[in-house]
PDB file of N, CA and C in Angstrom:
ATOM      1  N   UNK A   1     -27.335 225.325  64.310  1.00  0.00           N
ATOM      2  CA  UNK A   1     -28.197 224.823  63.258  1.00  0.00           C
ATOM      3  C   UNK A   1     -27.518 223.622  62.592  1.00  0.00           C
ATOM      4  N   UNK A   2     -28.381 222.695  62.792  1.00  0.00           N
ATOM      5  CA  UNK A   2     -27.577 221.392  61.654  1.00  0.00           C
ATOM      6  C   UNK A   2     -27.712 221.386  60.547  1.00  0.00           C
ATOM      7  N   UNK A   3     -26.860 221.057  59.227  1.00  0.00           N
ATOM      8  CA  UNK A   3     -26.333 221.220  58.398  1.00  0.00           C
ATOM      9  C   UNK A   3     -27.648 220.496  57.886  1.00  0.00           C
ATOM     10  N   UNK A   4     -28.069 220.954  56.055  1.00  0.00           N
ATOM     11  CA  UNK A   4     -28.862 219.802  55.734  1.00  0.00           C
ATOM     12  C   UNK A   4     -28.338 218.640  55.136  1.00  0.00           C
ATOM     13  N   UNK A   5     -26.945 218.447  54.951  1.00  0.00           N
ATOM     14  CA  UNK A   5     -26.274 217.122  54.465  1.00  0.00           C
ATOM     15  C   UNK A   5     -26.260 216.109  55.796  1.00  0.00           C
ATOM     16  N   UNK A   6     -25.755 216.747  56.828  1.00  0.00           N
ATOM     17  CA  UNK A   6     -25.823 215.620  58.018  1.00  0.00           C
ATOM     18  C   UNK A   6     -27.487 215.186  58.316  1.00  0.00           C
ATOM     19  N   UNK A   7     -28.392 215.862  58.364  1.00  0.00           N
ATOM     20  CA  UNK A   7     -30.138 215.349  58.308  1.00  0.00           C
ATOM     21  C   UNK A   7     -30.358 214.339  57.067  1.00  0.00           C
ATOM     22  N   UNK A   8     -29.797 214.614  55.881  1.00  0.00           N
ATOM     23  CA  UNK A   8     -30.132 214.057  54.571  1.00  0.00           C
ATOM     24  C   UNK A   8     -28.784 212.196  54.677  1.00  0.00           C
ATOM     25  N   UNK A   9     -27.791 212.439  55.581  1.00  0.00           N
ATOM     26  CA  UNK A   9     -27.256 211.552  55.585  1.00  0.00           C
ATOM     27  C   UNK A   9     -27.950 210.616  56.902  1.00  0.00           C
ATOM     28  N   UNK A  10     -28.261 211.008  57.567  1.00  0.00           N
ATOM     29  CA  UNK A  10     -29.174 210.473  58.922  1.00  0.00           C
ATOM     30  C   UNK A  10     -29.912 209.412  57.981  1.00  0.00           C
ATOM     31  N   UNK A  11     -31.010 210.421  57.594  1.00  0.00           N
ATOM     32  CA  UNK A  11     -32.054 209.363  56.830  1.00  0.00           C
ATOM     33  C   UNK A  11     -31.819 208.645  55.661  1.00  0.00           C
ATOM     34  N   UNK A  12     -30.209 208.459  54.970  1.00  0.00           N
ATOM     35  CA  UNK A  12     -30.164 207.723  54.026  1.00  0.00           C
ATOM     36  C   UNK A  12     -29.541 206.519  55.017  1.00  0.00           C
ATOM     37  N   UNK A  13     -28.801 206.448  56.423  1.00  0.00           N
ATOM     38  CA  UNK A  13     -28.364 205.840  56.982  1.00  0.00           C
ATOM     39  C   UNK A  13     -29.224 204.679  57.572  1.00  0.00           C
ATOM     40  N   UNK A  14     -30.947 205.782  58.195  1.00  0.00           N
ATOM     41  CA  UNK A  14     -31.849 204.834  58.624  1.00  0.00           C
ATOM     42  C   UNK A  14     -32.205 204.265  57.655  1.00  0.00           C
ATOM     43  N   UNK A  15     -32.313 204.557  56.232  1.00  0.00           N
ATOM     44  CA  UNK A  15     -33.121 203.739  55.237  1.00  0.00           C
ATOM     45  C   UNK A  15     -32.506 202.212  54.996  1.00  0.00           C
ATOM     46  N   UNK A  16     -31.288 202.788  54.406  1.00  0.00           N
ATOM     47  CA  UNK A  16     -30.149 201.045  54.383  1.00  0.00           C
ATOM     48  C   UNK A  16     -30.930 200.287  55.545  1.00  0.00           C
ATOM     49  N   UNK A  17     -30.342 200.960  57.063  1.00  0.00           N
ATOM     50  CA  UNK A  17     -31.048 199.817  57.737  1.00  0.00           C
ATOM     51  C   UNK A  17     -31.852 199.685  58.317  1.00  0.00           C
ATOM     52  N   UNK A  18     -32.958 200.168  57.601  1.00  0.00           N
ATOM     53  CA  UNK A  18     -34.344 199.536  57.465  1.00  0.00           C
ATOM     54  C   UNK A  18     -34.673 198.336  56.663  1.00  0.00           C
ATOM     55  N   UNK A  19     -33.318 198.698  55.475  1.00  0.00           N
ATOM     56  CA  UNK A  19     -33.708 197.939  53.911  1.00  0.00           C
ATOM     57  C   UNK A  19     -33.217 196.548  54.803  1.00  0.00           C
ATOM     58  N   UNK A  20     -31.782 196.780  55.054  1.00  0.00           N
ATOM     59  CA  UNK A  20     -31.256 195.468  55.668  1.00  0.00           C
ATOM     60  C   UNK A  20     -31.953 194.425  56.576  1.00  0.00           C
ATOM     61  N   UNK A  21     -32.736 195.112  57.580  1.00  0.00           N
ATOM     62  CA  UNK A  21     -33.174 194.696  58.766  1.00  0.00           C
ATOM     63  C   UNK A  21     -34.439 193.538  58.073  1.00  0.00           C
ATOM     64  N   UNK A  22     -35.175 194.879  57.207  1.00  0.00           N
ATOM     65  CA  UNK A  22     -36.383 193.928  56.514  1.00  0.00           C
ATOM     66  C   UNK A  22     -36.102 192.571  55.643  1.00  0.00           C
ATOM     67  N   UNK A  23     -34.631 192.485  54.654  1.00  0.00           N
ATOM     68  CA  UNK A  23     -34.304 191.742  53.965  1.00  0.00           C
ATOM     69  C   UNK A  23     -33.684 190.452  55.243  1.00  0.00           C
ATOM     70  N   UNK A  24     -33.095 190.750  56.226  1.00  0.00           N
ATOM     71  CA  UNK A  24     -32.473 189.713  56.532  1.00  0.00           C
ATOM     72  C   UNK A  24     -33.037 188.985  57.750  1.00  0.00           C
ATOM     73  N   UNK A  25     -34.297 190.037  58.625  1.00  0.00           N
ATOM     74  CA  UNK A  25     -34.844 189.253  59.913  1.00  0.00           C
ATOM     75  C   UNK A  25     -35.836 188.388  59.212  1.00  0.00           C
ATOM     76  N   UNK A  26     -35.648 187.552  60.183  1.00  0.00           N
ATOM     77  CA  UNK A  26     -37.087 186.350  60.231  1.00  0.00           C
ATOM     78  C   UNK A  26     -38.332 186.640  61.215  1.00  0.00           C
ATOM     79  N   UNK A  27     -38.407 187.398  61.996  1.00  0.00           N
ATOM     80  CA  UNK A  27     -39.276 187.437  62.965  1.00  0.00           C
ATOM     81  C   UNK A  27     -39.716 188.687  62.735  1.00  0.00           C
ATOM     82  N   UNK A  28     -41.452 188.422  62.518  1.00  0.00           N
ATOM     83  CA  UNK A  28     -42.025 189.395  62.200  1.00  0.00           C
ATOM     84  C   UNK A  28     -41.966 190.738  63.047  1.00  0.00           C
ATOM     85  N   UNK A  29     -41.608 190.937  64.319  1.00  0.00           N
ATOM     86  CA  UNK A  29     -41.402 192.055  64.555  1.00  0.00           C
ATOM     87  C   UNK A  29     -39.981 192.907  64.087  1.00  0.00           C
ATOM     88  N   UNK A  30     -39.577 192.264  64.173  1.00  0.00           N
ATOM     89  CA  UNK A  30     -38.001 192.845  63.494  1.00  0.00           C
ATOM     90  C   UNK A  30     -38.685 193.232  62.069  1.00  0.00           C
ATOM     91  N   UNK A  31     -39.176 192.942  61.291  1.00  0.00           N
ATOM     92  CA  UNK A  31     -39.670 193.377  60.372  1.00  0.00           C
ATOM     93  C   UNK A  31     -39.895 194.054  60.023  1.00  0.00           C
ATOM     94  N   UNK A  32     -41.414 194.972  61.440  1.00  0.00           N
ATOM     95  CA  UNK A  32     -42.333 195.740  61.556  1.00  0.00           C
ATOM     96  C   UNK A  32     -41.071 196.637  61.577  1.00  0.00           C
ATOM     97  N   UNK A  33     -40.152 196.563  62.636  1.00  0.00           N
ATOM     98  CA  UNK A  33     -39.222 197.815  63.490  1.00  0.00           C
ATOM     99  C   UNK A  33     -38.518 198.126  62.323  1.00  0.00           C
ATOM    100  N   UNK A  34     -38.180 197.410  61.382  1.00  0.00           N
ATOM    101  CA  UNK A  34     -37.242 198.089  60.298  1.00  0.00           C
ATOM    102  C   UNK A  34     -38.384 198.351  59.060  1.00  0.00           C
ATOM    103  N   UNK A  35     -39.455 198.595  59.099  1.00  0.00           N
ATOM    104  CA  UNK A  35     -40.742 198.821  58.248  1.00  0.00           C
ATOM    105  C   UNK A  35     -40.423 200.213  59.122  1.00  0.00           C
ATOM    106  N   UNK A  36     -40.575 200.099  60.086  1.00  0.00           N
ATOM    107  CA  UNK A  36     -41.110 201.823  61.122  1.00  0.00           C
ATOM    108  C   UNK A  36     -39.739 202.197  60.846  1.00  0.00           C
ATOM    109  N   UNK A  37     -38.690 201.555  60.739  1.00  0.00           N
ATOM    110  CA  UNK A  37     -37.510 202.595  60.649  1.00  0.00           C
ATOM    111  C   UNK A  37     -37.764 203.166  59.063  1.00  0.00           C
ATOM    112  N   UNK A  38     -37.953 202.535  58.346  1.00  0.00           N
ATOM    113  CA  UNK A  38     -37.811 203.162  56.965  1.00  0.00           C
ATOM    114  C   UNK A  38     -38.692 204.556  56.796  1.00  0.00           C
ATOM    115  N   UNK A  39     -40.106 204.240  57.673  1.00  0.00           N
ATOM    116  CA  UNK A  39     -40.972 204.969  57.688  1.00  0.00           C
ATOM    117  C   UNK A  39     -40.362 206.507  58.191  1.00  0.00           C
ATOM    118  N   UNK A  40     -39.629 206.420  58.895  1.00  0.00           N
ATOM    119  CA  UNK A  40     -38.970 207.504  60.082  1.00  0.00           C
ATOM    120  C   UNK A  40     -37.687 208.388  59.440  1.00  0.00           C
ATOM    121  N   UNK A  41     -37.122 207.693  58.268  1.00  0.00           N
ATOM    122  CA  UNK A  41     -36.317 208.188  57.551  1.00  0.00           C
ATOM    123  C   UNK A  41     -37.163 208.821  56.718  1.00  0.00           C
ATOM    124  N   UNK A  42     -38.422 208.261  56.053  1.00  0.00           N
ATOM    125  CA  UNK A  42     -39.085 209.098  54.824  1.00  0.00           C
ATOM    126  C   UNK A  42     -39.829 210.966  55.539  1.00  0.00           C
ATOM    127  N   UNK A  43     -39.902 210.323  57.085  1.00  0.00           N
ATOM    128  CA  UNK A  43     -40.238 211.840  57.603  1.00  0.00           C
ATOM    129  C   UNK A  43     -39.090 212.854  57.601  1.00  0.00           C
ATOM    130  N   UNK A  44     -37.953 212.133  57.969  1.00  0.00           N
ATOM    131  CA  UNK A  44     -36.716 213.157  57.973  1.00  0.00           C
ATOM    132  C   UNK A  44     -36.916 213.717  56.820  1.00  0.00           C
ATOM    133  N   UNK A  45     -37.134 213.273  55.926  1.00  0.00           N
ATOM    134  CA  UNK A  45     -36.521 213.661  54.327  1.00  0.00           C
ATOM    135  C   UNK A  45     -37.977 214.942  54.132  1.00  0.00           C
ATOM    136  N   UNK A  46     -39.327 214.588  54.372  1.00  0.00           N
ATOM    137  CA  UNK A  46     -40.283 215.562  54.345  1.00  0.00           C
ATOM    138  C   UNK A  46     -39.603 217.078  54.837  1.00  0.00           C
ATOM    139  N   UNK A  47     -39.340 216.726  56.059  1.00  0.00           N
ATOM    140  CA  UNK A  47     -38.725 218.043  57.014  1.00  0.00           C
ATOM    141  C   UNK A  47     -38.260 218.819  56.609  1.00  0.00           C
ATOM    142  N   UNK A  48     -36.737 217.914  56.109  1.00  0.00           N
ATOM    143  CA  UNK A  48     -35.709 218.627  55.531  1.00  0.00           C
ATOM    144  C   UNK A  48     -35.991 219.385  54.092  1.00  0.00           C
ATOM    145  N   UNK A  49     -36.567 218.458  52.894  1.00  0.00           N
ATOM    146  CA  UNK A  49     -37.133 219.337  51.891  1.00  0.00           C
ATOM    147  C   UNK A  49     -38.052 220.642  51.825  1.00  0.00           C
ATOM    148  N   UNK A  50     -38.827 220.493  53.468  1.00  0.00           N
ATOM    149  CA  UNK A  50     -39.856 220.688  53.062  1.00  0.00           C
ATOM    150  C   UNK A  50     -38.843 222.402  53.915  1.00  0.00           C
ATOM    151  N   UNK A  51     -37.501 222.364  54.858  1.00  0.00           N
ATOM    152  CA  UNK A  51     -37.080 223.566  55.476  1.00  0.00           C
ATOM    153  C   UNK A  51     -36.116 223.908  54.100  1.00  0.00           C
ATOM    154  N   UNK A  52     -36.070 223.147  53.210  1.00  0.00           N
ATOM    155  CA  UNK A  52     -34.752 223.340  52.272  1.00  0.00           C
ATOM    156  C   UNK A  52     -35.632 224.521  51.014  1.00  0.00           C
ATOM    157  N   UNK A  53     -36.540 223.847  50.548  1.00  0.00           N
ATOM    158  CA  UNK A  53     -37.583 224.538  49.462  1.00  0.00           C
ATOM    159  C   UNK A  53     -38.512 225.463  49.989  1.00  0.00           C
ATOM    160  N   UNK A  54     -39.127 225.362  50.719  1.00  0.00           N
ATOM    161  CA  UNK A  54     -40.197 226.220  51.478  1.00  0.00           C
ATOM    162  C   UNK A  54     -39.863 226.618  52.457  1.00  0.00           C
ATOM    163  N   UNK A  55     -38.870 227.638  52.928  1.00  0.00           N
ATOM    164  CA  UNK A  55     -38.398 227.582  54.281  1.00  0.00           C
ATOM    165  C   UNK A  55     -39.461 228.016  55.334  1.00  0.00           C
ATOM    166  N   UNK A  56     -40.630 229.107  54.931  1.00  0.00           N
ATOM    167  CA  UNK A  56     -41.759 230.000  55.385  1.00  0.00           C
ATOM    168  C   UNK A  56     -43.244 228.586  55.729  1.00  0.00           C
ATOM    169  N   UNK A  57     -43.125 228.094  54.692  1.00  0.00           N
ATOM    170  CA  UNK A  57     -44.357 226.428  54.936  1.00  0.00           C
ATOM    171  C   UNK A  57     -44.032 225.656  55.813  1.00  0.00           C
ATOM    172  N   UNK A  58     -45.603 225.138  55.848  1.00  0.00           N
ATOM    173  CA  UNK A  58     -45.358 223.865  56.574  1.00  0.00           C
ATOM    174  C   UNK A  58     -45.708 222.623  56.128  1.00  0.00           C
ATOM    175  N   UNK A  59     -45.923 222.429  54.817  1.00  0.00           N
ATOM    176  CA  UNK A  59     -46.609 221.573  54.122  1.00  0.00           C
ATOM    177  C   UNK A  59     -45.530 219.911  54.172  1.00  0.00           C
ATOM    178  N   UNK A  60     -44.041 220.130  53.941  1.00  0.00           N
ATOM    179  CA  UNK A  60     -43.372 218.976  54.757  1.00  0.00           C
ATOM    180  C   UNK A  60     -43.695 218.457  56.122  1.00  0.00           C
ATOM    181  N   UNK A  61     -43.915 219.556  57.001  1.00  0.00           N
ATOM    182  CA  UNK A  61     -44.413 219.384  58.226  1.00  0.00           C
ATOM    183  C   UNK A  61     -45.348 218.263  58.266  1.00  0.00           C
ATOM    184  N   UNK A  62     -46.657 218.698  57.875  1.00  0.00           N
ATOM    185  CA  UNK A  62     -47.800 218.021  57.871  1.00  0.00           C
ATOM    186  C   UNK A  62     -47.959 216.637  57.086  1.00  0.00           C
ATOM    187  N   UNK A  63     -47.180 217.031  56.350  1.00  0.00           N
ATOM    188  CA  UNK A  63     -46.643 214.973  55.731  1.00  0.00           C
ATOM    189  C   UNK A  63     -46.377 214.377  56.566  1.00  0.00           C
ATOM    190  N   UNK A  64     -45.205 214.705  57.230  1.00  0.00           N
ATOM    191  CA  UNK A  64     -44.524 214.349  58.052  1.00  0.00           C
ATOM    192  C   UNK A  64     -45.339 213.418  59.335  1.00  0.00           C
ATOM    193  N   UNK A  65     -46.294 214.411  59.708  1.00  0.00           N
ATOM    194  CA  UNK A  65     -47.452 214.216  60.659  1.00  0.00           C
ATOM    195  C   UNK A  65     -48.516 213.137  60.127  1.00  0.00           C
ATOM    196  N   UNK A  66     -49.144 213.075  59.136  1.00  0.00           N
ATOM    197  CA  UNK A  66     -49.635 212.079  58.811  1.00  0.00           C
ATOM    198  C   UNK A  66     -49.448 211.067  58.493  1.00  0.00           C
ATOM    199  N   UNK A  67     -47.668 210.686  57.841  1.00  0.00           N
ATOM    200  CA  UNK A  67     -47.093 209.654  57.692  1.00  0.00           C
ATOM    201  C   UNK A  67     -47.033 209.244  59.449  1.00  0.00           C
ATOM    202  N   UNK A  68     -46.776 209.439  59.984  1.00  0.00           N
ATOM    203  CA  UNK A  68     -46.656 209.118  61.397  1.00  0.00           C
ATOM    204  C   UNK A  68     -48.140 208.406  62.107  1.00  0.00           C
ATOM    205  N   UNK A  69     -48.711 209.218  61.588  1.00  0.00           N
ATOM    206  CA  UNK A  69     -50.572 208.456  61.964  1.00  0.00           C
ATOM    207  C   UNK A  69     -50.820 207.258  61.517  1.00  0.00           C
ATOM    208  N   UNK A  70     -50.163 207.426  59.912  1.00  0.00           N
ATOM    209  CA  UNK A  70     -50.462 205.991  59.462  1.00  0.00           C
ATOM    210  C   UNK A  70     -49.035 204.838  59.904  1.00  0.00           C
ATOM    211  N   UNK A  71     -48.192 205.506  60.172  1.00  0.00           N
ATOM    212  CA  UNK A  71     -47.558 204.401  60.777  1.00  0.00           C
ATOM    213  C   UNK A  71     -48.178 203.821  61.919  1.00  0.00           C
ATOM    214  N   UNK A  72     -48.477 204.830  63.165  1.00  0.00           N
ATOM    215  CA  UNK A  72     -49.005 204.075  63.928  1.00  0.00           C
ATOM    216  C   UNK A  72     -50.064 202.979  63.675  1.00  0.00           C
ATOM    217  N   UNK A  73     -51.068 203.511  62.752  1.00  0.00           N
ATOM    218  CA  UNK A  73     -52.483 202.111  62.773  1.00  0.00           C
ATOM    219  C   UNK A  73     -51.626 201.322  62.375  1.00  0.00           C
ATOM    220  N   UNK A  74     -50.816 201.681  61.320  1.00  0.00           N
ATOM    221  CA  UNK A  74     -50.253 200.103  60.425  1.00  0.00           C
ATOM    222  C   UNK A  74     -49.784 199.177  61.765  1.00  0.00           C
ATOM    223  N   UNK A  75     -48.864 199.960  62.555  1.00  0.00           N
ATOM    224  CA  UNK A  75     -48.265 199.220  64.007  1.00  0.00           C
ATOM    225  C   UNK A  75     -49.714 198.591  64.689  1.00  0.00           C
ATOM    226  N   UNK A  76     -50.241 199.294  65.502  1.00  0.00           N
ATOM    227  CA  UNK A  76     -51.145 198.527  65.727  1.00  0.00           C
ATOM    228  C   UNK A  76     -51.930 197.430  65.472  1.00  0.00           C
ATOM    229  N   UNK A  77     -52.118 197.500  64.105  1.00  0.00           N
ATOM    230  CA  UNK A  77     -52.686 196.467  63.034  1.00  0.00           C
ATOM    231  C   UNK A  77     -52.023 194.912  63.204  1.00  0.00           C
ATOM    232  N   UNK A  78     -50.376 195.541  62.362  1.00  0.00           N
ATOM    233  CA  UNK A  78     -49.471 194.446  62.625  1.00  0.00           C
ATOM    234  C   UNK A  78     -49.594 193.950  64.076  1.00  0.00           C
ATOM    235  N   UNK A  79     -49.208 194.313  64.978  1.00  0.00           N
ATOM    236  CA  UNK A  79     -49.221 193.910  65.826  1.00  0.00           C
ATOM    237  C   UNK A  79     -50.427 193.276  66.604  1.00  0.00           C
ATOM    238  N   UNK A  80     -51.910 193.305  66.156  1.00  0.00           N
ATOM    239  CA  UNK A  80     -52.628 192.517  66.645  1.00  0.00           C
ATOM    240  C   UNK A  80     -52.576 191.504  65.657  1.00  0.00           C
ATOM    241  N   UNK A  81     -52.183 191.398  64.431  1.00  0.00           N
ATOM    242  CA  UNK A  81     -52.020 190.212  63.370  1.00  0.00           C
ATOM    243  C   UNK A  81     -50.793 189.054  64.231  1.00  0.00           C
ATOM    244  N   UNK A  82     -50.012 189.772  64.837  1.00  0.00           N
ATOM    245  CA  UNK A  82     -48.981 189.276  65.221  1.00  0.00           C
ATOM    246  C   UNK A  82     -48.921 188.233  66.576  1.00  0.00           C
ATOM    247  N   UNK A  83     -50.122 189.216  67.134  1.00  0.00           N
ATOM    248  CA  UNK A  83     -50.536 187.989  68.616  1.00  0.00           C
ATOM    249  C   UNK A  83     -51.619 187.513  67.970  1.00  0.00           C
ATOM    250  N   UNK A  84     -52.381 187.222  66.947  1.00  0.00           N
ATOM    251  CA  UNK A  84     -53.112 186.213  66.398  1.00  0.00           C
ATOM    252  C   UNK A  84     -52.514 185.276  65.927  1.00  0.00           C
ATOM    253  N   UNK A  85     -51.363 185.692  65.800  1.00  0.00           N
ATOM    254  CA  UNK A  85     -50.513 184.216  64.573  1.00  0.00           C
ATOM    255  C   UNK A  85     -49.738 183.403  65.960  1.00  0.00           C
ATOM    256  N   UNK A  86     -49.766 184.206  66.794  1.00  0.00           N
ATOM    257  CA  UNK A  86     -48.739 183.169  68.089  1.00  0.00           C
ATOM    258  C   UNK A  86     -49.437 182.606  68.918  1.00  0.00           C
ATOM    259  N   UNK A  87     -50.820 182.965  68.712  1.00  0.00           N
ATOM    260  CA  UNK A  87     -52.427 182.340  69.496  1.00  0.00           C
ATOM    261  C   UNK A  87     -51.856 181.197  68.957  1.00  0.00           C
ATOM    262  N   UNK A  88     -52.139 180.843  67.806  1.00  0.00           N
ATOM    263  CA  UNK A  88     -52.597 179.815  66.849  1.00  0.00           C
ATOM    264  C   UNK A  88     -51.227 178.802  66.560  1.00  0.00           C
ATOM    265  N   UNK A  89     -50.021 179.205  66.717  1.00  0.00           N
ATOM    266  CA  UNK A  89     -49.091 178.846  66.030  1.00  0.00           C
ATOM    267  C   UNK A  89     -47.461 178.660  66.893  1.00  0.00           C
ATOM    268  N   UNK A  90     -47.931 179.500  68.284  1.00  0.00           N
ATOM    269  CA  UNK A  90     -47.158 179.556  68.827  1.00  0.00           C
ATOM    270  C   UNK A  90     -45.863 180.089  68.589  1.00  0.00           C
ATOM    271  N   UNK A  91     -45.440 180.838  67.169  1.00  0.00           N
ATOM    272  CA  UNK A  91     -43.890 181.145  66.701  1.00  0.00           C
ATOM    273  C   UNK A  91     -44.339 182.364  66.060  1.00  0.00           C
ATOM    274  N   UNK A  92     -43.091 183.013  65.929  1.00  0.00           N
ATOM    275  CA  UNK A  92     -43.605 184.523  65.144  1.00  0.00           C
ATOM    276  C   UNK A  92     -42.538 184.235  64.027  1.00  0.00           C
ATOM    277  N   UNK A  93     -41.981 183.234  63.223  1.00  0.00           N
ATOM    278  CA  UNK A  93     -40.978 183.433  62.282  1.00  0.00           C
ATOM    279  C   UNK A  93     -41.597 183.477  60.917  1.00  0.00           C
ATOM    280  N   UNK A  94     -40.931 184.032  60.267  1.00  0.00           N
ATOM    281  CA  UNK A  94     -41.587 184.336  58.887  1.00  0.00           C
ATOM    282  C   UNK A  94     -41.428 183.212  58.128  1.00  0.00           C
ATOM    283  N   UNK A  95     -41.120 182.225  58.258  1.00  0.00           N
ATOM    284  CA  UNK A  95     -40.136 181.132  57.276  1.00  0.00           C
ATOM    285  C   UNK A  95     -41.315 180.193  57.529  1.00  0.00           C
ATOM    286  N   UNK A  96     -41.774 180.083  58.793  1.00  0.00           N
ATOM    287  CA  UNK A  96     -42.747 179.138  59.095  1.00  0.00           C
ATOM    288  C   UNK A  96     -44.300 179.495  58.792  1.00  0.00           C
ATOM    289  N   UNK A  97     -44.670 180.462  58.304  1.00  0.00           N
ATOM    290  CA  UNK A  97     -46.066 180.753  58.599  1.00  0.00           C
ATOM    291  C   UNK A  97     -46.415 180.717  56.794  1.00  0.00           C
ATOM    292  N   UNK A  98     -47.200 179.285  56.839  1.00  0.00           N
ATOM    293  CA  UNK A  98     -47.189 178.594  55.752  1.00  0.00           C
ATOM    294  C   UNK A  98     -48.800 178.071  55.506  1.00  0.00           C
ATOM    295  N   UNK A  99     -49.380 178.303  57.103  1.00  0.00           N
ATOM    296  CA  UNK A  99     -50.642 177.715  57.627  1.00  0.00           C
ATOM    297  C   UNK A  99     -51.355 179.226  56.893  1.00  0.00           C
ATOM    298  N   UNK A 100     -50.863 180.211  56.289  1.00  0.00           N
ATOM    299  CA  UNK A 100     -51.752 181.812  56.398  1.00  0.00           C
ATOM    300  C   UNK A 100     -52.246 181.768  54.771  1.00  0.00           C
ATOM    301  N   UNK A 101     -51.065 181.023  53.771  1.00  0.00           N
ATOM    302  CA  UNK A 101     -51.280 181.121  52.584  1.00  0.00           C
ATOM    303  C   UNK A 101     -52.825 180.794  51.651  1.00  0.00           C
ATOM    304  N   UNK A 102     -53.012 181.316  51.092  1.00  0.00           N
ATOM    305  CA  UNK A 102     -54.385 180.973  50.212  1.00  0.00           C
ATOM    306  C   UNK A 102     -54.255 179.826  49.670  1.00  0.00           C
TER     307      UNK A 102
END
Protein backbone atom coordinates (compact mmCIF):
# COMPACT_ATOMS: atom_id res chain seq x y z
CA UNK A 1 0.00 0.00 0.00
CA UNK A 2 1.44 3.47 -0.78
CA UNK A 3 1.80 5.80 1.80
CA UNK A 4 -0.59 8.92 1.55
CA UNK A 5 2.41 11.44 1.89
CA UNK A 6 4.27 9.91 -1.16
CA UNK A 7 0.60 10.29 -3.42
CA UNK A 8 0.15 13.86 -1.77
CA UNK A 9 3.91 14.61 -2.69
CA UNK A 10 3.45 13.15 -6.39
CA UNK A 11 0.77 15.68 -6.97
CA UNK A 12 2.37 18.65 -5.30
CA UNK A 13 5.43 17.68 -7.60
CA UNK A 14 3.11 17.53 -10.83
CA UNK A 15 1.54 20.83 -9.85
CA UNK A 16 4.99 23.03 -9.62
CA UNK A 17 5.49 21.58 -12.97
CA UNK A 18 2.59 22.27 -14.42
CA UNK A 19 2.87 25.86 -12.79
CA UNK A 20 6.42 26.09 -14.37
CA UNK A 21 5.78 24.60 -17.72
CA UNK A 22 2.64 27.04 -18.14
CA UNK A 23 4.68 30.18 -16.89
CA UNK A 24 7.72 29.59 -19.00
CA UNK A 25 6.63 27.72 -22.55
CA UNK A 26 5.80 29.72 -25.53
CA UNK A 27 4.12 27.22 -27.62
CA UNK A 28 0.74 26.66 -27.14
CA UNK A 29 0.89 23.07 -26.77
CA UNK A 30 3.36 22.96 -24.09
CA UNK A 31 0.88 24.97 -22.46
CA UNK A 32 -2.08 22.74 -22.96
CA UNK A 33 0.39 19.63 -21.58
CA UNK A 34 1.26 21.53 -18.45
CA UNK A 35 -2.65 22.81 -18.20
CA UNK A 36 -3.39 18.71 -18.41
CA UNK A 37 -0.59 18.17 -16.03
CA UNK A 38 -1.99 20.43 -13.41
CA UNK A 39 -5.31 18.96 -14.17
CA UNK A 40 -3.88 15.30 -13.30
CA UNK A 41 -2.41 16.38 -10.05
CA UNK A 42 -5.90 17.95 -8.93
CA UNK A 43 -7.27 14.17 -9.58
CA UNK A 44 -4.53 12.67 -7.46
CA UNK A 45 -5.46 14.90 -4.68
CA UNK A 46 -9.52 13.92 -5.19
CA UNK A 47 -8.40 10.14 -4.73
CA UNK A 48 -6.30 10.51 -2.06
CA UNK A 49 -8.75 12.75 0.13
CA UNK A 50 -11.40 11.23 -1.02
CA UNK A 51 -9.40 7.25 0.39
CA UNK A 52 -8.04 9.47 3.38
CA UNK A 53 -11.72 10.91 4.70
CA UNK A 54 -14.18 8.55 3.26
CA UNK A 55 -12.39 5.43 3.05
CA UNK A 56 -16.02 3.28 2.32
CA UNK A 57 -17.10 6.32 -0.72
CA UNK A 58 -16.62 7.03 -3.81
CA UNK A 59 -17.49 10.49 -4.16
CA UNK A 60 -13.46 11.54 -4.73
CA UNK A 61 -13.68 8.88 -7.22
CA UNK A 62 -16.27 10.39 -9.32
CA UNK A 63 -14.63 13.93 -9.27
CA UNK A 64 -11.92 12.51 -10.24
CA UNK A 65 -13.83 11.02 -13.32
CA UNK A 66 -15.44 14.02 -14.39
CA UNK A 67 -12.54 16.27 -14.01
CA UNK A 68 -11.02 13.96 -16.57
CA UNK A 69 -14.12 14.38 -19.08
CA UNK A 70 -13.72 17.86 -18.91
CA UNK A 71 -10.20 17.76 -19.46
CA UNK A 72 -10.58 15.87 -22.36
CA UNK A 73 -13.23 18.39 -24.35
CA UNK A 74 -11.07 21.25 -23.05
CA UNK A 75 -8.07 19.12 -25.06
CA UNK A 76 -9.95 18.64 -27.89
CA UNK A 77 -11.22 22.14 -28.07
CA UNK A 78 -7.69 23.54 -27.61
CA UNK A 79 -6.47 21.60 -29.93
CA UNK A 80 -8.78 22.30 -32.83
CA UNK A 81 -8.19 26.18 -31.82
CA UNK A 82 -4.66 25.23 -32.26
CA UNK A 83 -4.71 23.85 -35.96
CA UNK A 84 -6.90 26.91 -36.74
CA UNK A 85 -4.28 29.35 -35.62
CA UNK A 86 -1.43 27.41 -37.78
CA UNK A 87 -4.05 27.32 -40.84
CA UNK A 88 -3.92 30.98 -40.73
CA UNK A 89 -0.63 31.91 -39.23
CA UNK A 90 1.53 29.24 -39.78
CA UNK A 91 3.31 29.35 -35.96
CA UNK A 92 1.90 28.09 -32.75
CA UNK A 93 3.94 30.64 -30.38
CA UNK A 94 2.21 32.49 -27.87
CA UNK A 95 4.30 35.73 -28.14
CA UNK A 96 3.18 36.06 -31.71
CA UNK A 97 -0.51 35.61 -31.86
CA UNK A 98 -1.41 39.24 -31.82
CA UNK A 99 -3.69 38.84 -35.11
CA UNK A 100 -6.53 36.97 -32.29
CA UNK A 101 -6.81 40.12 -30.01
CA UNK A 102 -10.11 42.21 -29.92
Amino acid sequence: MIHIECLLGLSAIMMFAGIYGFLTRRSTLAILLSIELMLNAADINFAVFNRMLFPEGHEGYFFALFTIAIAAAESAIAIAIMINIYRQLTHLGVDKLTKLKF
